[in-house]
Structure formats: structure tokens, C-alpha cells
Protein backbone atom coordinates (compact mmCIF):
# COMPACT_ATOMS: atom_id res chain seq x y z
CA UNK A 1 108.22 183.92 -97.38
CA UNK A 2 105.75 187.42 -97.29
CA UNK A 3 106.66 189.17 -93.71
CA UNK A 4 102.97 187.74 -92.21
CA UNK A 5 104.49 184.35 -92.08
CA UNK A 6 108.02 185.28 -91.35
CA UNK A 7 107.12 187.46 -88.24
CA UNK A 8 104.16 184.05 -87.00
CA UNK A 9 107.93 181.81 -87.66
CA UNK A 10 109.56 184.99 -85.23
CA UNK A 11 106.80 184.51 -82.54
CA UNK A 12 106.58 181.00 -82.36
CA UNK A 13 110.22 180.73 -82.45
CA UNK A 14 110.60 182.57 -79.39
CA UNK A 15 107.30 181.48 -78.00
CA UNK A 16 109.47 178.48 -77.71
CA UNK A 17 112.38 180.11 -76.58
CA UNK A 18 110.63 181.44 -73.58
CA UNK A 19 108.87 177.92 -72.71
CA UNK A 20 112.62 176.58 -72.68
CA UNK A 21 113.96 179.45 -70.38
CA UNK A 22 110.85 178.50 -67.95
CA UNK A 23 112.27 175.06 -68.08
CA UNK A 24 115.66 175.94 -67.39
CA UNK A 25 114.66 177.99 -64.43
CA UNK A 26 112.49 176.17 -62.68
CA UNK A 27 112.97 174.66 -59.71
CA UNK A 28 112.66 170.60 -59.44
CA UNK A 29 109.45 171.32 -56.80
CA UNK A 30 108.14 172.16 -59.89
CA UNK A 31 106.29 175.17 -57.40
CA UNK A 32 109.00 178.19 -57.53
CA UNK A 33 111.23 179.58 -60.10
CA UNK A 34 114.77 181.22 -60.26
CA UNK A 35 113.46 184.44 -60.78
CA UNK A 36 116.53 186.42 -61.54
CA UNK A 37 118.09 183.45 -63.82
CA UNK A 38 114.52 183.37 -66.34
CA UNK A 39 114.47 187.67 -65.87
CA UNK A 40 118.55 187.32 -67.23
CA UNK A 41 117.19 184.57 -70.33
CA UNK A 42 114.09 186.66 -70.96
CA UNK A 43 116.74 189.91 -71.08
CA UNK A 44 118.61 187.74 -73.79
CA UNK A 45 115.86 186.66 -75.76
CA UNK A 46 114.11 190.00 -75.89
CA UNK A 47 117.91 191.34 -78.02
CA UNK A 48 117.59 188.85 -79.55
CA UNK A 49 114.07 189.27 -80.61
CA UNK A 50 114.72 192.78 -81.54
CA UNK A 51 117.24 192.33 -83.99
CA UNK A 52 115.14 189.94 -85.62
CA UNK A 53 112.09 192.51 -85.94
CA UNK A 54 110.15 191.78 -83.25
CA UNK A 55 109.37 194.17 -81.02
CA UNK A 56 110.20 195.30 -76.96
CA UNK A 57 106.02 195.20 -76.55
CA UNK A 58 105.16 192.62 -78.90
CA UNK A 59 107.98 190.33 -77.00
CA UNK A 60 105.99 191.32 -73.50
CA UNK A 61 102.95 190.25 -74.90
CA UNK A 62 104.80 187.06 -76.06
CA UNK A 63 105.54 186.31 -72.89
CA UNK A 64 102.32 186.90 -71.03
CA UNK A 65 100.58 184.65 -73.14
CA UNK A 66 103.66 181.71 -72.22
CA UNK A 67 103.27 182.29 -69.08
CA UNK A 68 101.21 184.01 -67.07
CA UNK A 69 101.09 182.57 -63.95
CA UNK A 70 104.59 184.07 -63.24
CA UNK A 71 104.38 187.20 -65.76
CA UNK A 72 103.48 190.14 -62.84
CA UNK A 73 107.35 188.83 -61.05
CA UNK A 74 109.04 189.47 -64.56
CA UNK A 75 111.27 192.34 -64.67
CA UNK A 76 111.84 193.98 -68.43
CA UNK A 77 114.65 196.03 -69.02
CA UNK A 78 113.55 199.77 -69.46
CA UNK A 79 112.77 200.09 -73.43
CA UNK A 80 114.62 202.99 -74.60
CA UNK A 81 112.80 205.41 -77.15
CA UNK A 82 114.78 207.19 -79.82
């Protein structure tokens, strides 16, 4: 697998990953979600993501394009530069 198509499986992998925390958090209104749960999932996922090669800001983006009716209420942890 050349790294182009391994890092589209990374994205997509997580793209899905995200869509499933969304899911998990919303509320069954289907109108409001449990904020700090998804902010907790998304904090998981974007480790995750990380160790896997993708990065802090290309995990943000990620996530804006899942969802961005909700993305301005997400709260990233700080990304630490070395």
C-alpha cells in the first residue's frame, strides 16, 4: 500500500470514527448533543489518530468536514509543539 492510500484508509477510518462518536452522543431529540461526552471521544480519537500518522490539524479539519453544524462548540485539547 504507497502512504497516499494508506493515509485516504487513515482519514476515512476516522472520518467514520467521528460520525460514530456523533451517534453515540447525541441526544434521542435528535436536536442537542452531549457536548462534553463527543469533546471526551473526539479527545480519544485524535491519540489515536496521531499515533497512526495523522495529524492534530489534519484531524480538526477531519472533523469540520463530519460535522460542521456542531464544529465551533468542539473543544481540542491544546496541541503541544516540540
Amino acid at each position: 500500500m504507497d502512504k497516499e492510500t494508506f493515509s485516504e484508509t487513515i482519514r476515512q477510518h476516522y472520518a467514520d470514527e467521528i460520525h460514530e462518536a456523533f451517534l453515540e452522543c447525541e441526544h434521542d431529540d435528535g436536536r442537542s448533543v452531549d457536548l462534553v461526552k463527543l469533546n471526551q471521544s473526539l479527545a480519544r480519537l485524535m491519540a489515536n489518530a496521531k499515533a497512526e500518522g495523522l495529524s492534530p490539524r489534519d484531524f480538526e479539519e477531519l472533523v469540520k468536514s463530519c460535522l460542521p453544524q456542531i464544529f465551533d462548540r468542539i473543544k481540542f485539547p491544546k496541541i503541544r509543539v516540540a
